[in-house]
Every structure is written in C-alpha cells, then in structure tokens.
C-alpha atoms as a PDB file:
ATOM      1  CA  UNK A   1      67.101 197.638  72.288  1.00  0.00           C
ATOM      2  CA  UNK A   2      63.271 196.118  72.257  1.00  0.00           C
ATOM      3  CA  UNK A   3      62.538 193.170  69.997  1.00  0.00           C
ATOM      4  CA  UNK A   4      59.155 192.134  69.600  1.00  0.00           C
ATOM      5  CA  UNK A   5      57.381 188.629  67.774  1.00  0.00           C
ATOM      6  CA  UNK A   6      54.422 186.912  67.995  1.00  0.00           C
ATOM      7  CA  UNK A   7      52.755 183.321  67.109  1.00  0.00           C
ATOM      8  CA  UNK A   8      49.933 181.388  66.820  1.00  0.00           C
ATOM      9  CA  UNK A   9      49.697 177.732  68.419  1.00  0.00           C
ATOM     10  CA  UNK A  10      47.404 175.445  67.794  1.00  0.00           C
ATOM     11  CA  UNK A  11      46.914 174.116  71.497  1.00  0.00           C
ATOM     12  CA  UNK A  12      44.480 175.736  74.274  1.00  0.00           C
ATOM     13  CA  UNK A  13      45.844 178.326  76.115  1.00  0.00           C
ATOM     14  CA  UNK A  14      46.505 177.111  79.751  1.00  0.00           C
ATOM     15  CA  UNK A  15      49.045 174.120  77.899  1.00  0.00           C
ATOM     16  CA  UNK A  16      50.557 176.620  75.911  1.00  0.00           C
ATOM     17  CA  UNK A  17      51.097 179.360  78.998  1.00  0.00           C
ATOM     18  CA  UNK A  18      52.172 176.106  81.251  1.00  0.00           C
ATOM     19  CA  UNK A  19      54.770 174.560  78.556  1.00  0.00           C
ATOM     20  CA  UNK A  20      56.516 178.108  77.746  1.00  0.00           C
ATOM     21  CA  UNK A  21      56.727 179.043  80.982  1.00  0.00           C
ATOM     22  CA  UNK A  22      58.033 175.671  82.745  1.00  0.00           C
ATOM     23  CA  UNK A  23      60.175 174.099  79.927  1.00  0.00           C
ATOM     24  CA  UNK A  24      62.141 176.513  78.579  1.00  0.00           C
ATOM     25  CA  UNK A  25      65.191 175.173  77.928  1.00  0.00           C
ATOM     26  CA  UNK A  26      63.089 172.202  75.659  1.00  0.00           C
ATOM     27  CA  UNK A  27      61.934 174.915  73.326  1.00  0.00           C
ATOM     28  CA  UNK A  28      64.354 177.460  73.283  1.00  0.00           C
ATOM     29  CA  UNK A  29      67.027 177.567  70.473  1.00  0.00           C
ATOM     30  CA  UNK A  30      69.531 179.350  72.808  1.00  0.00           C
ATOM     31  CA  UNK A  31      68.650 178.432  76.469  1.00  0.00           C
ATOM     32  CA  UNK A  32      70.656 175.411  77.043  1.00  0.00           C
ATOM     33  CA  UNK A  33      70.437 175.284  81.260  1.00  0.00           C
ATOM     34  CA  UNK A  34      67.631 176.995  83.063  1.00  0.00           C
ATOM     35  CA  UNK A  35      67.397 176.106  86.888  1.00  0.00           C
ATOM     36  CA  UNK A  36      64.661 177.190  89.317  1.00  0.00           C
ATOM     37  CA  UNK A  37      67.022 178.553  92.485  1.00  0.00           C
ATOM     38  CA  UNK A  38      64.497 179.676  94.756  1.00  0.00           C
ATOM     39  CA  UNK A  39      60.616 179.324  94.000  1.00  0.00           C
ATOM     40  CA  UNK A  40      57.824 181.401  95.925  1.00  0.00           C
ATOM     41  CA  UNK A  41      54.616 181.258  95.972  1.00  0.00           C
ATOM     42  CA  UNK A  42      52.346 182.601  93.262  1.00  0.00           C
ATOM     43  CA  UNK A  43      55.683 182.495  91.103  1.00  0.00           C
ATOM     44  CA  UNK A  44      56.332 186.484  91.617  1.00  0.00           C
ATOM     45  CA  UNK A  45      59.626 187.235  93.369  1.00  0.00           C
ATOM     46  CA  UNK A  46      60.851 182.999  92.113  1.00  0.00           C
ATOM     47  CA  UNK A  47      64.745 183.400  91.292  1.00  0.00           C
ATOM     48  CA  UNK A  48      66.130 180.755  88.645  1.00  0.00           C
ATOM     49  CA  UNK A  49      69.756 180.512  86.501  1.00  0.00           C
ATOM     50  CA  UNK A  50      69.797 180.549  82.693  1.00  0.00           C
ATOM     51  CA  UNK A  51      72.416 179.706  80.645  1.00  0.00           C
ATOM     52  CA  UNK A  52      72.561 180.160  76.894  1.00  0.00           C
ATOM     53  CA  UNK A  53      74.581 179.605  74.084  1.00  0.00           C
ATOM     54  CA  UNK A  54      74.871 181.219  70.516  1.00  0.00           C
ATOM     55  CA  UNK A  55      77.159 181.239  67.725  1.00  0.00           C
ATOM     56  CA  UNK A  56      79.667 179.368  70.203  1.00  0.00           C
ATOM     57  CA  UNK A  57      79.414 182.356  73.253  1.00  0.00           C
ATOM     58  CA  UNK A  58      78.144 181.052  76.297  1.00  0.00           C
ATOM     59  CA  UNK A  59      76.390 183.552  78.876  1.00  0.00           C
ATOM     60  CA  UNK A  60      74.766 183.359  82.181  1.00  0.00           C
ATOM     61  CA  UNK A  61      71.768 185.147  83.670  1.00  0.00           C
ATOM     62  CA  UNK A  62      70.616 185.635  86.876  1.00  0.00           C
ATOM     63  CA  UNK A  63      66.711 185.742  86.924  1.00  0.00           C
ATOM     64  CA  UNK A  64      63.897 186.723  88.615  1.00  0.00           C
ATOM     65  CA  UNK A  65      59.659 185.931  87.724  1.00  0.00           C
ATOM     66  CA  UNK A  66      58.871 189.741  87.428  1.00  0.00           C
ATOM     67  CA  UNK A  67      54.958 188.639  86.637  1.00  0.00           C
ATOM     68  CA  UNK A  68      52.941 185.740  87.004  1.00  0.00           C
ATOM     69  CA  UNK A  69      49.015 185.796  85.295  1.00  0.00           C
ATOM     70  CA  UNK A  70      48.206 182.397  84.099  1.00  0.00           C
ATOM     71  CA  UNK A  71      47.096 181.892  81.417  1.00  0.00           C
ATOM     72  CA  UNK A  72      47.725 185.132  80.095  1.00  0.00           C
ATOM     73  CA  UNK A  73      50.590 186.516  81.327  1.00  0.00           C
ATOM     74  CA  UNK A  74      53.997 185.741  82.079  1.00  0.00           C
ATOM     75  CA  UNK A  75      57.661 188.403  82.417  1.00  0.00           C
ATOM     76  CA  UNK A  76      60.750 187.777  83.837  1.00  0.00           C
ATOM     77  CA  UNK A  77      64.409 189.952  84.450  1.00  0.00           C
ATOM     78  CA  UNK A  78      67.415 188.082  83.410  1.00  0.00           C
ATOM     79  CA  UNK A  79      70.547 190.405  84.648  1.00  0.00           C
ATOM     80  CA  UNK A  80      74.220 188.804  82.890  1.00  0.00           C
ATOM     81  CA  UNK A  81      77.708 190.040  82.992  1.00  0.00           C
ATOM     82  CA  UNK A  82      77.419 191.600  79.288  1.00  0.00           C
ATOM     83  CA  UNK A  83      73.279 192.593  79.680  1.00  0.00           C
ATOM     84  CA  UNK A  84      70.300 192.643  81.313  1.00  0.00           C
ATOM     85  CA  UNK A  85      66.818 190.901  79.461  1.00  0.00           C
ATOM     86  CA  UNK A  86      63.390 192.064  80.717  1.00  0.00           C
ATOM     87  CA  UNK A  87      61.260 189.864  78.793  1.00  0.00           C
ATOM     88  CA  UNK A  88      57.315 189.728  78.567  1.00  0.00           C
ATOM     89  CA  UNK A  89      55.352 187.110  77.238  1.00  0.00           C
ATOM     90  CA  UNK A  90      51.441 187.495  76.214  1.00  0.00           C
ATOM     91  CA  UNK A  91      48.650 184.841  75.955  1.00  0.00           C
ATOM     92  CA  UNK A  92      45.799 185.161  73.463  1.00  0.00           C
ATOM     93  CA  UNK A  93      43.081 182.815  73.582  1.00  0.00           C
ATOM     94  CA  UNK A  94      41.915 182.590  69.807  1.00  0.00           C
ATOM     95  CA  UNK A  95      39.487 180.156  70.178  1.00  0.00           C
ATOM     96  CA  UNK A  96      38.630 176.907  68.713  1.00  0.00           C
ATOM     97  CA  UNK A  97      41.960 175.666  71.009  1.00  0.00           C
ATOM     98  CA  UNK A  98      44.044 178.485  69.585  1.00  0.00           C
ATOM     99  CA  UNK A  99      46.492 180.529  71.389  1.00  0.00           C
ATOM    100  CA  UNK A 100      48.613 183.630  70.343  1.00  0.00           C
ATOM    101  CA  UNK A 101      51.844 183.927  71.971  1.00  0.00           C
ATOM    102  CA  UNK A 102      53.530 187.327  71.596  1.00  0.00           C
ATOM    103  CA  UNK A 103      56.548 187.989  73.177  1.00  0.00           C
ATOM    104  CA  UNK A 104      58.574 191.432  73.740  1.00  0.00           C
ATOM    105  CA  UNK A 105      62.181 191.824  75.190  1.00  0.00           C
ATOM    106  CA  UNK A 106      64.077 194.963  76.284  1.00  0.00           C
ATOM    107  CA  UNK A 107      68.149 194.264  76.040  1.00  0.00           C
ATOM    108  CA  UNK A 108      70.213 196.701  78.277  1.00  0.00           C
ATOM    109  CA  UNK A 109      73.918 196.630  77.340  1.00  0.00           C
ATOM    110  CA  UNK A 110      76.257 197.087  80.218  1.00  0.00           C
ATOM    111  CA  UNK A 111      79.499 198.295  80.369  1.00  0.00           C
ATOM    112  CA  UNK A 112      81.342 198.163  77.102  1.00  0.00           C
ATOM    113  CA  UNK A 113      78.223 196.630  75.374  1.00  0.00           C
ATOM    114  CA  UNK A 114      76.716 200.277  75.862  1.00  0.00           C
ATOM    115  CA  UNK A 115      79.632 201.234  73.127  1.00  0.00           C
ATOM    116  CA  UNK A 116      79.054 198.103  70.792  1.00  0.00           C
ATOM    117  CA  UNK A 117      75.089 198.405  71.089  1.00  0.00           C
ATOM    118  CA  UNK A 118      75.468 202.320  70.213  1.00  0.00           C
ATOM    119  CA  UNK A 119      77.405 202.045  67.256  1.00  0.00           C
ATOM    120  CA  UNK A 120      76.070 198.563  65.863  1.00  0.00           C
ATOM    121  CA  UNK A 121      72.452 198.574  67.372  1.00  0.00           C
ATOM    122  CA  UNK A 122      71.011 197.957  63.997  1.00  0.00           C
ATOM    123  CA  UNK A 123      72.503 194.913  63.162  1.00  0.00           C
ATOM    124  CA  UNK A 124      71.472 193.475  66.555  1.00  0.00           C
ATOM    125  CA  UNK A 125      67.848 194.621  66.227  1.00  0.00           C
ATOM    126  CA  UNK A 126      67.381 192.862  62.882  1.00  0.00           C
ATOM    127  CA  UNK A 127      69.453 189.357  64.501  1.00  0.00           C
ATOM    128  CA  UNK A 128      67.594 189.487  67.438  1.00  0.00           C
ATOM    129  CA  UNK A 129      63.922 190.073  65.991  1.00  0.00           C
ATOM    130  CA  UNK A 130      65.119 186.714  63.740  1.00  0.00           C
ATOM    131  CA  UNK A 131      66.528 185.093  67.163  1.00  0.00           C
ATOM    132  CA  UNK A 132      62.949 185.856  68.942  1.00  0.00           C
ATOM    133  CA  UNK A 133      60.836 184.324  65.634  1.00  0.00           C
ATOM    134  CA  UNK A 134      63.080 181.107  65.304  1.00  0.00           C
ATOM    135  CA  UNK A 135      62.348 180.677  68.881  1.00  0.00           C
ATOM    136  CA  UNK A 136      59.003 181.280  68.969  1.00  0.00           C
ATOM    137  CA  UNK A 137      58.154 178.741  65.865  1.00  0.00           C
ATOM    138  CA  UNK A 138      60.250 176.377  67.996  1.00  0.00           C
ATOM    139  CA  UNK A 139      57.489 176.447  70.358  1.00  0.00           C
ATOM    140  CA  UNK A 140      54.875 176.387  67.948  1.00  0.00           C
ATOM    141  CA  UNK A 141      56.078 173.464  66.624  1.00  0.00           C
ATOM    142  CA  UNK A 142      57.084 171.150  69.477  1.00  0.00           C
ATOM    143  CA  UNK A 143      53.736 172.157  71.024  1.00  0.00           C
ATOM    144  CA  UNK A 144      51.295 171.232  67.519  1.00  0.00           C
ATOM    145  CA  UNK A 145      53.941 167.923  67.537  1.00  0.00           C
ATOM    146  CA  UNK A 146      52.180 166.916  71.421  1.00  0.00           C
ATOM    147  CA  UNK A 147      54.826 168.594  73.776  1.00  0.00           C
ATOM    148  CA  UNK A 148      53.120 169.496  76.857  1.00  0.00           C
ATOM    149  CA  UNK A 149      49.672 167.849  75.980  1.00  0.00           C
ATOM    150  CA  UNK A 150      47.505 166.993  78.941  1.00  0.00           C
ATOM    151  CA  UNK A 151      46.353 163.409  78.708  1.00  0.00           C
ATOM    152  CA  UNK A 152      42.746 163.799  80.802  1.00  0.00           C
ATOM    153  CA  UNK A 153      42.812 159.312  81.150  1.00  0.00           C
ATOM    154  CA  UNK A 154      46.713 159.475  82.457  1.00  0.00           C
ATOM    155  CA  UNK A 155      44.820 159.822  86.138  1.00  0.00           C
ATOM    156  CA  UNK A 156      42.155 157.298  85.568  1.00  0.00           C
ATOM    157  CA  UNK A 157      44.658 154.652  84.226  1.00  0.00           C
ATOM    158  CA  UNK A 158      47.564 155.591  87.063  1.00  0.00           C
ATOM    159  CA  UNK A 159      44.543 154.212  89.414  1.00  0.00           C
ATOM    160  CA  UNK A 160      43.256 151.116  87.343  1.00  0.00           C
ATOM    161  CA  UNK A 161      46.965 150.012  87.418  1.00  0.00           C
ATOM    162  CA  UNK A 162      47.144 150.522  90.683  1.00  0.00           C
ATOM    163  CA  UNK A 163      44.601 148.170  91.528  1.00  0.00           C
END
C-alpha cells in the first residue's frame, strides 16, 4: 500500500530537512520513541529503533537511513513484526524561506497482515493518507511556531558569557 502527502513550511530548507529528520518523535503524532542504535558516517547504512503508538496498539520497528541528501533528500526502511515502512521524504526549496516537504511511504504487510491488507486495503489507504497529512501539518506547525530555528547570535553570546 503507498500513501503519499505533501506540505509547505514556512522556514528555509536546511532547518526544515535538519528538524524532520533529527526530531522525529517531537513532531510525529504516532512515533512516541525513536533511538539512533548505530550511526555511520554520511547517515547511509545508520540503524535506529522506533516505536509508535495508535489507537492504543503499540509497534516496534527496526530501521535503517536508506538515503541521506541534505537538504533535499531523506528515506529510511522501518521492518516491524506486523510490516515493513519504506518511507521517502522530499525537500523543495520554494523560495522566499519556503520549503515543500512531500513525503511517500510504501507499507508491506507480513504474515497475516497480507490477508487483512488484501481484503480491507481500502480502508487503510484512506486512514493512512489522513495519518501522513495530520503528521505532516504537525511539522508545519511546530516548525512556523520556532521549533528547530537557528539562532545565528546563540554562538556570539555563548562566547561574551564566557568571558
């Protein structure tokens, strides 16, 4: 099952790339733990747990940073006892300190879930397209509200106090 959504942020893009990508579990409605296990560098091949929780079930993925493009590019392959997520996010630069933020999953059912996804796929396509826009105006809106803003004096004072 694919699911696809998009928004637009007004923030630049390299805070908007940064803040999805590093605080996931601040923005997301459903991520509740997300913990970097093993991180390599140029973030390809990093392996991190993810736990969420939705309507009361609780599930947890195994991941791994499948693609790593700042500030454009970002994908990632959660695998979980019930299904597997390969999700892909995209980074716009609109201008004028705009960024679009489009985001595309692909759920694989395993085991039983192949059954329940065949016969009710529908009615998880339509949930999970509203899942993937409530998460994504999440973001929008703690990033417009200052989450993740880079303060260019924080430097300059964190040495004047020092003196």
């Amino acid at each position: 099952m694919r699911t696809a959504a998009s928004v637009e942020i007004d923030r630049p893009i390299d805070e908007v790339f940064e803040y999805t990508n590093d605080n996931v579990a601040e923005w997301s409605i459903t991520v509740v733990e997300d913990e970097v296990i093993q991180s390599t560098p140029g973030r390809v091949g990093s392996t991190f747990r993810c736990v969420t929780e939705d309507h009361g079930c609780r599930m947890e993925f195994a991941g791994e940073v499948i693609a790593w493009e700042p500030p454009h590019r970002s994908a990632v392959y959660m695998t979980g006892k019930q299904f597997d997520i390969a999700a892909t996010y995209q980074f716009e630069d609109l201008g004028n300190g705009r960024t679009r933020v489009s985001e595309d999953a692909v759920i694989s059912p395993r085991g039983f879930m192949k059954v329940f996804f065949a016969l009710c796929g529908w009615m998880f396509r339509s949930s999970g397209c509203k899942a993937m826009e409530n998460e994504l105006r999440s973001l929008k809106r703690l990033l417009e509200d200052g989450a993740g803003q880079r303060n260019a004096g924080s430097d300059a004072e964190s040495d004047a106090d020092a003196d």
